[in-house]
C-alpha atoms as a PDB file:
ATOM      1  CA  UNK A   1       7.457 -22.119  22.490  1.00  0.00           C
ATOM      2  CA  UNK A   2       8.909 -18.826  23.298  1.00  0.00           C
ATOM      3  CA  UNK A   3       6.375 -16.876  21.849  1.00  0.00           C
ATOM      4  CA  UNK A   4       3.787 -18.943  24.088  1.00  0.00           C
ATOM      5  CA  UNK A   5       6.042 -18.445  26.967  1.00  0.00           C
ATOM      6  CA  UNK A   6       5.909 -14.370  26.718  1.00  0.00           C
ATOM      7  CA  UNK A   7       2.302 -14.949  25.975  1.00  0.00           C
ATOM      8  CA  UNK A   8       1.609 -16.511  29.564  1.00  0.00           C
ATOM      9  CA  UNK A   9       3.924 -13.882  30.913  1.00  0.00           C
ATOM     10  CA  UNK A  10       1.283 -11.432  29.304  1.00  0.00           C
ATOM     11  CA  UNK A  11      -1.422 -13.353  30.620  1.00  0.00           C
ATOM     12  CA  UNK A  12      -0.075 -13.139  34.213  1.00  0.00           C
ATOM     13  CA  UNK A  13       0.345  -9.483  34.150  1.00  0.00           C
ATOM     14  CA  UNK A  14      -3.551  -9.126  33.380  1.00  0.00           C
ATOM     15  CA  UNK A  15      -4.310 -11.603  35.686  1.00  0.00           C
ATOM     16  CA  UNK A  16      -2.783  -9.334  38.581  1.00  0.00           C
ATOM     17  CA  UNK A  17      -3.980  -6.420  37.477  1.00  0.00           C
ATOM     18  CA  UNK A  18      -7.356  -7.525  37.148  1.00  0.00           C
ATOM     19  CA  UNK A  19      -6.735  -9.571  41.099  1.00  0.00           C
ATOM     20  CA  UNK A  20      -5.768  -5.527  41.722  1.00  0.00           C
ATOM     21  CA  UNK A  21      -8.995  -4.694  40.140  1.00  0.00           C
ATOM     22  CA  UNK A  22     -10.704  -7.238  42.231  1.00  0.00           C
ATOM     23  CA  UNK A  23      -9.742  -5.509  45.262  1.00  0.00           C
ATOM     24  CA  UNK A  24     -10.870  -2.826  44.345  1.00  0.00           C
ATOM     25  CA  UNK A  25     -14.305  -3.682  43.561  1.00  0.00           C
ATOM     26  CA  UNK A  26     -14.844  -5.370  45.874  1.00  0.00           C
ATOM     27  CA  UNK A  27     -14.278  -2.331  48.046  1.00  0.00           C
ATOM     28  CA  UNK A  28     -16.586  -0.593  46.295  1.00  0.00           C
ATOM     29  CA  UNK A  29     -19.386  -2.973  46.102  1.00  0.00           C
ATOM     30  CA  UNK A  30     -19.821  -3.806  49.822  1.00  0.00           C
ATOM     31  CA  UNK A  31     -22.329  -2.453  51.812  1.00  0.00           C
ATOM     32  CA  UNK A  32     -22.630   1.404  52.761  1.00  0.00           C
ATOM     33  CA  UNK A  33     -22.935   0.320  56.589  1.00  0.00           C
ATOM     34  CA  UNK A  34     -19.537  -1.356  56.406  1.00  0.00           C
ATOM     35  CA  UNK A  35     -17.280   1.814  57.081  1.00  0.00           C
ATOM     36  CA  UNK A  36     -14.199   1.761  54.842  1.00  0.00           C
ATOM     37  CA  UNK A  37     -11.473   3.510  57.107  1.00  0.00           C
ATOM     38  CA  UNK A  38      -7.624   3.795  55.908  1.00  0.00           C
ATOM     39  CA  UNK A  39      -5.607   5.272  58.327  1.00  0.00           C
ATOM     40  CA  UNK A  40      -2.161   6.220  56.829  1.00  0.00           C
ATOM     41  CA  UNK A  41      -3.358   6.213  52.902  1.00  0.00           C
ATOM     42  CA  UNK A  42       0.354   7.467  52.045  1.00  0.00           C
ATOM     43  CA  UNK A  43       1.735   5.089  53.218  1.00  0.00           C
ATOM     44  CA  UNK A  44      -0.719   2.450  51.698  1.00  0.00           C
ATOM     45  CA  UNK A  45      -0.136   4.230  48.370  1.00  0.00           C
ATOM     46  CA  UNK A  46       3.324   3.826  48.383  1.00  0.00           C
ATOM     47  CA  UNK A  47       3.290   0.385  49.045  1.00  0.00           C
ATOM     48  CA  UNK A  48       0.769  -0.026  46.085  1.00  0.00           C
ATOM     49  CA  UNK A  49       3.560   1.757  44.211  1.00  0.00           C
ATOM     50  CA  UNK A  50       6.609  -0.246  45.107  1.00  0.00           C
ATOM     51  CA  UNK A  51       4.217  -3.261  44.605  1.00  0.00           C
ATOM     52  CA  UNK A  52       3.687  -2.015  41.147  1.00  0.00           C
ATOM     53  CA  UNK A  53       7.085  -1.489  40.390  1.00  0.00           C
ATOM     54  CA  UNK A  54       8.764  -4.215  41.346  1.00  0.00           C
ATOM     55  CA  UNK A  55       6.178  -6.226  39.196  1.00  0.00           C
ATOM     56  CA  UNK A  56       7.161  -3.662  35.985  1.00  0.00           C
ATOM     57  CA  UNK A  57      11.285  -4.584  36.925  1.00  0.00           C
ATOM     58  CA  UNK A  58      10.347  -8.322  36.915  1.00  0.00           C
ATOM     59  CA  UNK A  59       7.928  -8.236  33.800  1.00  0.00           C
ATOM     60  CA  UNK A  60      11.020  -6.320  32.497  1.00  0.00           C
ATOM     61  CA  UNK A  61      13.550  -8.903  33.607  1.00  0.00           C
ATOM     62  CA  UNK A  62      11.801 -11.567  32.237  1.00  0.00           C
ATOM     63  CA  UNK A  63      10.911 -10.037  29.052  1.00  0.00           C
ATOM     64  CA  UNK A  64      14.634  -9.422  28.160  1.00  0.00           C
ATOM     65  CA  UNK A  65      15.475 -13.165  29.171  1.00  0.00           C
ATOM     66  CA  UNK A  66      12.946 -14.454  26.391  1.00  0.00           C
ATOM     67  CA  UNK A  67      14.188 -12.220  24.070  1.00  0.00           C
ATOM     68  CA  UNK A  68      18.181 -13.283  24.839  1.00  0.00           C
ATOM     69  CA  UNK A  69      17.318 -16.405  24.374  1.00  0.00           C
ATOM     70  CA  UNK A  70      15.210 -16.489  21.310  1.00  0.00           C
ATOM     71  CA  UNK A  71      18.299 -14.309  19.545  1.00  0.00           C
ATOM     72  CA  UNK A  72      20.035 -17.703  21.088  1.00  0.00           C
ATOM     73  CA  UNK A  73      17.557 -20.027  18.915  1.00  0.00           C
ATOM     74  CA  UNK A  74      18.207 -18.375  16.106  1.00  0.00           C
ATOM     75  CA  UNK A  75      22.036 -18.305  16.252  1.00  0.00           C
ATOM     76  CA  UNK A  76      22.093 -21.590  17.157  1.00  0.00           C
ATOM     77  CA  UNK A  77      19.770 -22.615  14.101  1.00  0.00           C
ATOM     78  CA  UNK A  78      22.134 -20.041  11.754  1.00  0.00           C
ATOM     79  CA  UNK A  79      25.184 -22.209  13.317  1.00  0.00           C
ATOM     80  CA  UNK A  80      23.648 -25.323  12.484  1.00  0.00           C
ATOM     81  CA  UNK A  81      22.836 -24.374   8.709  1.00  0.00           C
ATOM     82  CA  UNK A  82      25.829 -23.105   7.950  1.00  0.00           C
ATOM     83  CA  UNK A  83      27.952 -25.694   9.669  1.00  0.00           C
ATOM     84  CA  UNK A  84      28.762 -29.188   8.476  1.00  0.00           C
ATOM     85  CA  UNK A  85      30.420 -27.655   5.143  1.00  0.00           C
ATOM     86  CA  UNK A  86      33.999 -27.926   4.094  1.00  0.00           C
ATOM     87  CA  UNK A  87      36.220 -25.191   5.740  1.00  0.00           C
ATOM     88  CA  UNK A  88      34.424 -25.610   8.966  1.00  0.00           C
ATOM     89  CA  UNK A  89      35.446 -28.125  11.799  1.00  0.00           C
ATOM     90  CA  UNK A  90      34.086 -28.408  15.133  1.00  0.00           C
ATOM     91  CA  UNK A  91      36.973 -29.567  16.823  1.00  0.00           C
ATOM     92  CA  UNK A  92      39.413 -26.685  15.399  1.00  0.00           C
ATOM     93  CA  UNK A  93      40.316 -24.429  12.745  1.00  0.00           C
ATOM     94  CA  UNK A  94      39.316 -24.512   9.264  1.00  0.00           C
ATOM     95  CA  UNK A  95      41.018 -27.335   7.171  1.00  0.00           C
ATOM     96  CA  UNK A  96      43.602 -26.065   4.784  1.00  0.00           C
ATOM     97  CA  UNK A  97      42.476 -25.953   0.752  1.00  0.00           C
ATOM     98  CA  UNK A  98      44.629 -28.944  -0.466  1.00  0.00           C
ATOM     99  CA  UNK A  99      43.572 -31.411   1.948  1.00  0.00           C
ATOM    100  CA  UNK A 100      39.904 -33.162   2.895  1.00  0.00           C
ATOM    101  CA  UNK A 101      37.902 -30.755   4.517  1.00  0.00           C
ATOM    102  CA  UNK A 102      38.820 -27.277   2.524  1.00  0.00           C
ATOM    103  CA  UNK A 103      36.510 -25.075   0.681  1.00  0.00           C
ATOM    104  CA  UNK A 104      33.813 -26.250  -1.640  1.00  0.00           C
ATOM    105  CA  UNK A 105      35.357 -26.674  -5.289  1.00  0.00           C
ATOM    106  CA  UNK A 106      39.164 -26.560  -3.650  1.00  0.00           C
ATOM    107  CA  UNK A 107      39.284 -30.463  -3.865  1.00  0.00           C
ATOM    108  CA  UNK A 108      40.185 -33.085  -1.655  1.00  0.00           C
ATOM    109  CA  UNK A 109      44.199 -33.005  -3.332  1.00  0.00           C
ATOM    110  CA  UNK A 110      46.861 -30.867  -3.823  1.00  0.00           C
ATOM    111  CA  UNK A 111      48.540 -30.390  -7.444  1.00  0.00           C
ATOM    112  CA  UNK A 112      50.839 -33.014  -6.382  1.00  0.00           C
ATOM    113  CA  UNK A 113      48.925 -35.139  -5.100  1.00  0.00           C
ATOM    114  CA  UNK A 114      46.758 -34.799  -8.277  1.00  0.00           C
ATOM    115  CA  UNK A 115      49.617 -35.717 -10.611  1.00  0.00           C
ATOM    116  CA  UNK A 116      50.071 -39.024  -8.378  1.00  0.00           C
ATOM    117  CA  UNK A 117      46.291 -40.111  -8.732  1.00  0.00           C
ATOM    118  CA  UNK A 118      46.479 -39.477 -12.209  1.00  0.00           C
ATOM    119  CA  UNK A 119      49.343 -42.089 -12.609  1.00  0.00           C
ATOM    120  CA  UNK A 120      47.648 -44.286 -10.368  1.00  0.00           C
ATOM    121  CA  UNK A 121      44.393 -44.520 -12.598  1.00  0.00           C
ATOM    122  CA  UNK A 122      46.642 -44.994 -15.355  1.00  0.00           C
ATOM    123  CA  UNK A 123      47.129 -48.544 -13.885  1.00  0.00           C
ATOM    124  CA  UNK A 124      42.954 -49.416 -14.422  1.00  0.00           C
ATOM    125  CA  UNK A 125      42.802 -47.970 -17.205  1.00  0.00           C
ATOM    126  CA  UNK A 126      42.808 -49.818 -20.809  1.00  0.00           C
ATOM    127  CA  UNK A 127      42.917 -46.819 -23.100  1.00  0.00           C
ATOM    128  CA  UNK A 128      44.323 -43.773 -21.026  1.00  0.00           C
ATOM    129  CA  UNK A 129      42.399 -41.144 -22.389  1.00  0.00           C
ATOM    130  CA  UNK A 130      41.800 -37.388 -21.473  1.00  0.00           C
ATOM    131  CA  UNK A 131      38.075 -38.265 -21.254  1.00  0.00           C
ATOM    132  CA  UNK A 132      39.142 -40.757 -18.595  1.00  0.00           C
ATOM    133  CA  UNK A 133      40.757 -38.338 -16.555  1.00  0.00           C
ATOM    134  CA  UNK A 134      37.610 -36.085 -16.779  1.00  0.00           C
ATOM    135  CA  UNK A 135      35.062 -38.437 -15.678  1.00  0.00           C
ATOM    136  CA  UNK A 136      37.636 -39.905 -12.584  1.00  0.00           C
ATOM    137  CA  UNK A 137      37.873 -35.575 -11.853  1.00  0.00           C
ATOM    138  CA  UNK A 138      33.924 -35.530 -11.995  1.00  0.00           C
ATOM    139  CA  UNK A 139      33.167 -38.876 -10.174  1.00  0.00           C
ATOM    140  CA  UNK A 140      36.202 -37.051  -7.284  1.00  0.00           C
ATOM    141  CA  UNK A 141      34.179 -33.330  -7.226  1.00  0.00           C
ATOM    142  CA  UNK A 142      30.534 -35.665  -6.810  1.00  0.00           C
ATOM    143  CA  UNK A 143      32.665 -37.464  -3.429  1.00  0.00           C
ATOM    144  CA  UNK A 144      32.946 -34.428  -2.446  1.00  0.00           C
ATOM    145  CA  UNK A 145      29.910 -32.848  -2.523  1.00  0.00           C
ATOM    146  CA  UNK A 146      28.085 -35.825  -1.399  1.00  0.00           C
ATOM    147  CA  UNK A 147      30.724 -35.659   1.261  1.00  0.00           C
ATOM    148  CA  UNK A 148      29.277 -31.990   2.029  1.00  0.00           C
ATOM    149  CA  UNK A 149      25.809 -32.868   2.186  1.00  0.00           C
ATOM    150  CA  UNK A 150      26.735 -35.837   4.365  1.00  0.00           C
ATOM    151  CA  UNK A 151      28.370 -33.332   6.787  1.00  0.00           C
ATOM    152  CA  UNK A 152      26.162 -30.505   6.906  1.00  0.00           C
ATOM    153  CA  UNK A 153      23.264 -33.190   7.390  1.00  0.00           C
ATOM    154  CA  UNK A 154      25.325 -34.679  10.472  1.00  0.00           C
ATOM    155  CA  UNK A 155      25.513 -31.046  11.645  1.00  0.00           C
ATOM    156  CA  UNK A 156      21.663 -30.585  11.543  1.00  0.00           C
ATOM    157  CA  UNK A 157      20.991 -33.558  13.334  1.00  0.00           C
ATOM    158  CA  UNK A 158      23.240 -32.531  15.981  1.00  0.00           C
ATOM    159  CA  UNK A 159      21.736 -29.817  16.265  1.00  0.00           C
ATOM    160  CA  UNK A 160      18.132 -30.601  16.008  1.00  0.00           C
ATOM    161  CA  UNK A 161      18.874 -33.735  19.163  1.00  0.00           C
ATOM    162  CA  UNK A 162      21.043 -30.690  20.829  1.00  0.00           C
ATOM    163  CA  UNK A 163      17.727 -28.143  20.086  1.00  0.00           C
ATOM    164  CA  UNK A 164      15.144 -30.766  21.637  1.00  0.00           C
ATOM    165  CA  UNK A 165      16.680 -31.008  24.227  1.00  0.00           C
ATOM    166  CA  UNK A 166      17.019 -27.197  25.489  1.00  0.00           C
ATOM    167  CA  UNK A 167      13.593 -27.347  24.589  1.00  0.00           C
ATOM    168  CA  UNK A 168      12.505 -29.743  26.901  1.00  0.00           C
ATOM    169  CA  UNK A 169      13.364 -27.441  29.504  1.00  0.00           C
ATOM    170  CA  UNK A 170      11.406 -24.876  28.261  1.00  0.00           C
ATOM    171  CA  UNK A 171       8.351 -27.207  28.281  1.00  0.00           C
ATOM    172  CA  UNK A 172       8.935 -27.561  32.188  1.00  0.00           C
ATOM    173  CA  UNK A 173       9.095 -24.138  32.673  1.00  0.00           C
ATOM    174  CA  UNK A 174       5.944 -23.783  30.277  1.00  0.00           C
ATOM    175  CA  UNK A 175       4.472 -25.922  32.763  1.00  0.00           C
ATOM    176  CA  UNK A 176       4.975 -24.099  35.470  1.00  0.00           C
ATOM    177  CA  UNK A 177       4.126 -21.041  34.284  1.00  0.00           C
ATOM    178  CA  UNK A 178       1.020 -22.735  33.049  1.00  0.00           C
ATOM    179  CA  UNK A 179       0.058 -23.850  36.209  1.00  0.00           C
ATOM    180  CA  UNK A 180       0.762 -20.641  38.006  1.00  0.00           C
ATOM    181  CA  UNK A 181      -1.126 -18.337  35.721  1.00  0.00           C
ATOM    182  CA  UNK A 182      -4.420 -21.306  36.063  1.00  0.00           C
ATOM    183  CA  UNK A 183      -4.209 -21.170  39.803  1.00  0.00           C
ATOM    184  CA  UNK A 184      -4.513 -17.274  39.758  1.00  0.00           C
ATOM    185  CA  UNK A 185      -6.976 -17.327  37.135  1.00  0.00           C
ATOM    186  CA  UNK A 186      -9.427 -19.402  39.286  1.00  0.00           C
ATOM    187  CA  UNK A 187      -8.632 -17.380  42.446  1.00  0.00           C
ATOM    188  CA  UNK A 188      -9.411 -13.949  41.137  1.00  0.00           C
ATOM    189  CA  UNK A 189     -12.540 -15.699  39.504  1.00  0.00           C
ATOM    190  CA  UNK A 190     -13.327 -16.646  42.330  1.00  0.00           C
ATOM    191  CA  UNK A 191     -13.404 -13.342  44.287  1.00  0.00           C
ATOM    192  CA  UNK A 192     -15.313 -11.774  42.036  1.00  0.00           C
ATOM    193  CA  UNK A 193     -17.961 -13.902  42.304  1.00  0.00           C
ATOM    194  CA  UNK A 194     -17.792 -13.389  46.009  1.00  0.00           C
ATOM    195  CA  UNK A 195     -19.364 -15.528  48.756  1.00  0.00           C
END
């Protein structure tokens, strides 16, 4: 949408030049009889050239916005990617290794806190075996990466209702813009094809 955006910001710079075009032609096209006096042309021509100018600046201006905020987008959309995984929380620093929420492969425990669980299977287990411990480690380190993929698909979606939104604003100004550049369009057409 930004890309169409500079694209009617293109397409209204060509549309006044060609309205300044227009003018200009027209001035040349009208009868010989019709005298075509300008009595201070310096000042006329300098008026052309602030005119001129201040419609570079604001091309300028406006060019630099779109590009601001499409460096914006793609932060944002870099933000949302990478967010949602363990070590990153929204509402304050990064969780600490041992606990839920640190880096992928840290685990959700502490060595402690390990030992503990360990004892604690012991209690559903028939035949406490070494290959019991391994699959309750495995089924722990799946938990957590579903838990991962949960996250960073929460994140995304936040994003993406966050995204539409801000979008939605650019569709107004679309709109506008849209509107603007039509209306111009059909009154320089229009004075070219003269009474």
């Amino acid at each position: 949408m930004l890309n169409t955006e500079r694209n009617l910001d293109l397409a209204k710079g060509h549309i006044n030049r060609a309205d300044d075009n227009t003018t200009d032609i027209n001035a040349l096209n009208r009868s010989i009889f019709i005298p075509a006096i300008t009595l201070n042309k310096n000042k006329k021509r300098l008026q052309q050239e602030a005119k001129l100018t201040a419609r570079y600046e604001s091309e300028r201006t406006e060019n630099d916005r779109l590009q601001a905020e499409r460096q914006e987008v793609h932060q944002r959309i870099g933000e949302a990617t990478t967010s949602g995984t363990r070590g990153f929380n929204r509402d304050g620093p990064p969780a600490d290794d041992e606990g839920i929420g640190g880096r992928p492969g840290a685990g959700r425990y502490g060595p402690q806190q390990q030992v503990e669980r360990k004892k604690q299977w012991g209690r559903y287990q028939f035949d406490a075996t070494a290959s019991d411990d391994e699959v309750e480690d495995e089924i722990d380190n799946n938990l957590d990466e579903l838990g991962d993929a949960v996250g960073r698909l929460k994140a995304l979606a936040l994003a993406s209702g966050q995204e539409v939104d801000r979008q939605n604003g650019v569709l107004e100004r679309l709109h506008g813009k849209t509107d603007n550049v039509e209306r111009k369009v059909r009154s320089t057409t229009d004075r070219v094809s003269g009474p």
